[in-house]
Each structure stands twice: as C-alpha cells, then as structure tokens.
Protein backbone atom coordinates (compact mmCIF):
# COMPACT_ATOMS: atom_id res chain seq x y z
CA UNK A 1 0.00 0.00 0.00
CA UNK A 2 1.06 3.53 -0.93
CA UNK A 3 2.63 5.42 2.31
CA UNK A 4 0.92 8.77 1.67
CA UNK A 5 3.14 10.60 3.91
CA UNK A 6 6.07 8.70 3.04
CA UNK A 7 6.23 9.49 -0.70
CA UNK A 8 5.06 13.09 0.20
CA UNK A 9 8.26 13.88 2.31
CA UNK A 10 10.64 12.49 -0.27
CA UNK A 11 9.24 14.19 -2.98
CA UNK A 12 9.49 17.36 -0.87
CA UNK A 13 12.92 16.59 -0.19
CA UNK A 14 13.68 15.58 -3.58
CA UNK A 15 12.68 19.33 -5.10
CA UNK A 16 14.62 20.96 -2.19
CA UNK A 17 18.08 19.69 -3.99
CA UNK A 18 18.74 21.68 -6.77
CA UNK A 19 18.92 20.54 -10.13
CA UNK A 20 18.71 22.26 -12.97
CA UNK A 21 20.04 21.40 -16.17
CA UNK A 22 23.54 20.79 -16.12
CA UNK A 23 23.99 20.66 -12.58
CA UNK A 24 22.06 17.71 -11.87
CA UNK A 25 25.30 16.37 -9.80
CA UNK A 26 23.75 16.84 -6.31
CA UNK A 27 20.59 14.99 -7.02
CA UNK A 28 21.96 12.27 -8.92
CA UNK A 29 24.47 11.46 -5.94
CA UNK A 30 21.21 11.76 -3.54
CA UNK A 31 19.00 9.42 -5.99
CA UNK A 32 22.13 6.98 -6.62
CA UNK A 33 22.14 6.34 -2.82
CA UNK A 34 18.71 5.88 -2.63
CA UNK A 35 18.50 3.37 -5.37
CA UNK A 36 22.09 1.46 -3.89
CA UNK A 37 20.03 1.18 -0.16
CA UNK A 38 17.10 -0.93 -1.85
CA UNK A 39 19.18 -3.47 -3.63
CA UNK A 40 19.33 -2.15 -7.09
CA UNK A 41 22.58 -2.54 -9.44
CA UNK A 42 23.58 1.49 -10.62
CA UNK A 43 25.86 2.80 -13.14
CA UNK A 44 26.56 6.41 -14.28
CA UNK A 45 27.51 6.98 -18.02
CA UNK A 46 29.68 9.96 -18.97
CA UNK A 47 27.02 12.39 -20.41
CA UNK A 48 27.78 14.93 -18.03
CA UNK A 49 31.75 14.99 -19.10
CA UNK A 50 30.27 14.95 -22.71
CA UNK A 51 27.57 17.65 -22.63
CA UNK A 52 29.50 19.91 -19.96
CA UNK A 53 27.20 18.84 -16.99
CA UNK A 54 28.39 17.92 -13.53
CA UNK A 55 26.35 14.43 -13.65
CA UNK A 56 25.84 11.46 -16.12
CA UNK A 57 22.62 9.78 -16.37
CA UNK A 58 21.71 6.20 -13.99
CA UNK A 59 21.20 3.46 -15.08
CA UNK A 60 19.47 1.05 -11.80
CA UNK A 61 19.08 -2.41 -12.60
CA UNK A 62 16.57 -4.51 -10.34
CA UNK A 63 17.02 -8.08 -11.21
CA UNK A 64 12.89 -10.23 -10.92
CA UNK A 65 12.49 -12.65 -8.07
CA UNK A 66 9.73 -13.81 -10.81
CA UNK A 67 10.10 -14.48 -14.44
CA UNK A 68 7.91 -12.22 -17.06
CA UNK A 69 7.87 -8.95 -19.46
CA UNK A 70 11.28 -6.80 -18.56
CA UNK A 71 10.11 -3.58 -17.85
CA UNK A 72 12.48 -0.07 -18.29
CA UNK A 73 10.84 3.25 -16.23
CA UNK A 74 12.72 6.49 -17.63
CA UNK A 75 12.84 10.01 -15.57
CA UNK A 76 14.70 12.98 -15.73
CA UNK A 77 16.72 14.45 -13.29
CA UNK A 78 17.04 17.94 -14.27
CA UNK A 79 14.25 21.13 -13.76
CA UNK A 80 13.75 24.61 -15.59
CA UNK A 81 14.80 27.99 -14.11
CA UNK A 82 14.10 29.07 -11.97
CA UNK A 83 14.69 25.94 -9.86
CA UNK A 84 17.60 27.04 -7.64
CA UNK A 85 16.68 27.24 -3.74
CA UNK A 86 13.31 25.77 -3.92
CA UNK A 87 10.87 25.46 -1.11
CA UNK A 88 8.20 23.42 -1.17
CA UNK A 89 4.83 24.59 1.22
CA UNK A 90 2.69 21.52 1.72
CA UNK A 91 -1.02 21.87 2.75
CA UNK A 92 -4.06 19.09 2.92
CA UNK A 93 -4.82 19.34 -0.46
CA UNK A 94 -1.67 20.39 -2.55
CA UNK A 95 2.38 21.01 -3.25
CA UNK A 96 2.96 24.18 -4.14
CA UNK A 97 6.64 26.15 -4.24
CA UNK A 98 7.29 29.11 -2.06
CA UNK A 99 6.81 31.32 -5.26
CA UNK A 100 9.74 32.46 -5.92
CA UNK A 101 10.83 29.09 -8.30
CA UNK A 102 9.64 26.76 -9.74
CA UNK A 103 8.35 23.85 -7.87
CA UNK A 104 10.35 21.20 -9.38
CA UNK A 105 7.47 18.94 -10.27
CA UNK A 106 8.52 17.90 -13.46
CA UNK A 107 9.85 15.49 -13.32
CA UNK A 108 10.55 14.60 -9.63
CA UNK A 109 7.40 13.80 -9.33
CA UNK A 110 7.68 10.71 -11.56
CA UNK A 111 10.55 9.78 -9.62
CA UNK A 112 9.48 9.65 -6.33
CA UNK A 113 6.37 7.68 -7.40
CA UNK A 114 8.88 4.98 -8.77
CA UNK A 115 10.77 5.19 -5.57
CA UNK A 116 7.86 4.36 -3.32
CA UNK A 117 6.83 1.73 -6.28
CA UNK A 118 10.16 -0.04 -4.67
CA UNK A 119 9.00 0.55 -1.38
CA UNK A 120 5.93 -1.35 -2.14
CA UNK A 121 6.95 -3.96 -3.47
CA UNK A 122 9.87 -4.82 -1.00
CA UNK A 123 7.79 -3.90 1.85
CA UNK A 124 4.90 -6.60 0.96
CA UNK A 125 7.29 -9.05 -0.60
CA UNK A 126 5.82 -8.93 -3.96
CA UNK A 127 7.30 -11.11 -6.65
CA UNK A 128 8.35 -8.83 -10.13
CA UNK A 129 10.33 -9.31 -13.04
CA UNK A 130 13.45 -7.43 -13.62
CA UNK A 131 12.91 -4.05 -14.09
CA UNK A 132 15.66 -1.25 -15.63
CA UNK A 133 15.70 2.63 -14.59
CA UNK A 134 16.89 5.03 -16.40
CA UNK A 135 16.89 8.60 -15.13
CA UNK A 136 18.31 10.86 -17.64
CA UNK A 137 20.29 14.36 -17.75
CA UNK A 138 19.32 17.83 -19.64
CA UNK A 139 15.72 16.79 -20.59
CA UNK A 140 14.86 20.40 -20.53
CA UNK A 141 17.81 21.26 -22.80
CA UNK A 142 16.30 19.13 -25.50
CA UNK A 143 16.92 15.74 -24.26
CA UNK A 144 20.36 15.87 -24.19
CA UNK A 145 20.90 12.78 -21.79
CA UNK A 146 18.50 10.41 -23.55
CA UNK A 147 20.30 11.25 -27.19
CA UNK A 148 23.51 10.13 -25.25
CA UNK A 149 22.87 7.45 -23.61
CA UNK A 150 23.84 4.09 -24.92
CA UNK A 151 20.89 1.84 -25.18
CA UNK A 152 22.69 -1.30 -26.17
CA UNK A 153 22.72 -2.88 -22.48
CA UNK A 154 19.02 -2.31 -22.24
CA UNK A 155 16.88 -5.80 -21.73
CA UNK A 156 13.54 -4.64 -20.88
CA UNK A 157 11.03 -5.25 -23.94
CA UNK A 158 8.55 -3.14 -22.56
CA UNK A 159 9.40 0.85 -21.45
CA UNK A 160 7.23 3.69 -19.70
CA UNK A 161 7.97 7.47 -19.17
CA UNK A 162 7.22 8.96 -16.26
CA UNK A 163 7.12 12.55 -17.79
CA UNK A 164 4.08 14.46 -18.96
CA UNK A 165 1.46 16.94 -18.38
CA UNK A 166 -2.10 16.38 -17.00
CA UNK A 167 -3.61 15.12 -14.50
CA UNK A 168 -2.52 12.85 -11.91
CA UNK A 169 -3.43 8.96 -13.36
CA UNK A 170 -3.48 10.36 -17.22
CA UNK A 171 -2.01 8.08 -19.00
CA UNK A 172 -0.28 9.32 -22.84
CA UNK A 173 0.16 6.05 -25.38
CA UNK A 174 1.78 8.24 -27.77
CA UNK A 175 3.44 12.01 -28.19
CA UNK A 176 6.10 13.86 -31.01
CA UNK A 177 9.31 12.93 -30.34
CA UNK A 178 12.29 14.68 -31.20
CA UNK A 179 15.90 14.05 -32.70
C-alpha cells in the first residue's frame, strides 16, 4: 500500500536539492544512494563529461524474483529555471513552491512515485520481473541525456515514461518525439 506521507516527504525533499540542467550532480548522488540502499545494481555513463554537466545519467538495474515482461521506467533528473533554492509549502490538499521558483514537479514527481513503487513492493514481498531505470540528464535542454545514452545494455522489452502533463493517473500512449 502507498505510504501517503512517506512518498510526500521524499518528494518534498527531492525538489529541495537543486537541479537544474547541467547541474544535476547533487541529485543524482542523492537518488544513486537511494537506489544502492534498496538493492538495485547502478551505473553512471559519462554524459555529463560529454555535454559539460556535472552528472551522467543512472542506469538502476533490479534483477525479478519472478520471471515475465522486462520492464524499463525512464525520468529525468534535471528542472527549468528558476529551480535554484526551492521550497516546497505543503497543505491538505496540494504542493505548491514558495513562489519564488519553480516547484520542481517535473519530473521529480515521476521519480518519487517509482521510488515508493520499490518501497511497495519490498515492503509486501511482492514477486516482479526485472525491471531497468533510467533517469536521464538535460531533458529540458532538449533531451540531451537520452540522445547520449547508450541503449545497447538495455533488456527490458517493454518501457514507460514517467514525464508528462495532466492530470494525476493520465495516461499518454503516444506524443512527437524529437531528434
């Protein structure tokens, strides 16, 4: 079962690390950690030495305690400006930023759900198939990480995006893409 107040402090502590494009480093070391203390396999590429960032993009492996479909989840790591300094103000119905930045939504939202996905799962012993991560640099700066990422050691035959607008549940099948 989904711990309400659980996912709701990491995902306020997740937008409270700054990471805007290009200087994703802090956020990546914080997520890395996270990912390391459940279990999962991670390894950082070199698209921040490439693209003049301070962090590459993850790659978490999960290896199935069940056979069936491999599944790949993609995020991104990196906000908009103004995303420096953020503080999140929480109230019973809604997270909102301080104001003065962004709130950081985009896409740390999609991560922390995947995070307490893990937390789930491990917590009620559920069996799963092995399931890839991928959380990606410069997003915002036209998808810099995902054009450099090397896809090659990918297994999963089945992938989903946790990035997108509406509302919360909305599922998009399809969307432009760009090169």
């Amino acid at each position: 079962m989904v711990n309400r107040n659980r996912i709701i402090d990491r995902f306020v502590e997740m937008v409270e690390i700054d990471s805007v494009s290009g200087r994703e480093g802090q956020f990546k070391e914080y997520l890395k950690e996270l990912l390391r203390q459940r279990g999962l396999i991670v390894t950082e590429d070199r698209a921040g030495e490439s693209l003049g960032g301070n962090a590459g993009n993850l790659l978490a492996v999960w290896p199935g305690s069940a056979p069936g479909t491999k599944l790949l989840f993609c995020a991104h790591m990196d906000t908009v400006e103004p995303g420096t300094g953020i503080k999140a103000v929480v109230d019973d119905k809604c997270i909102n930023s301080s104001g003065e930045t962004i709130l950081g939504a985009d896409d740390k939202a999609g991560i922390a759900a995947l995070l307490e996905a893990i937390d789930c799962i491990r917590e009620q012993n559920l069996p799963h198939s092995d399931v890839e991560l991928l959380f990606t640099v410069g997003e915002e700066q036209g998808l810099q990480g995902s054009k450099f990422f090397d896809y090659s050691p990918l297994q999963a035959t089945m992938a989903f995006v946790l990035d997108g607008g509406g509302e919360p549940g909305e599922i998009i099948i399809q969307s432009p893409c760009q090169n």
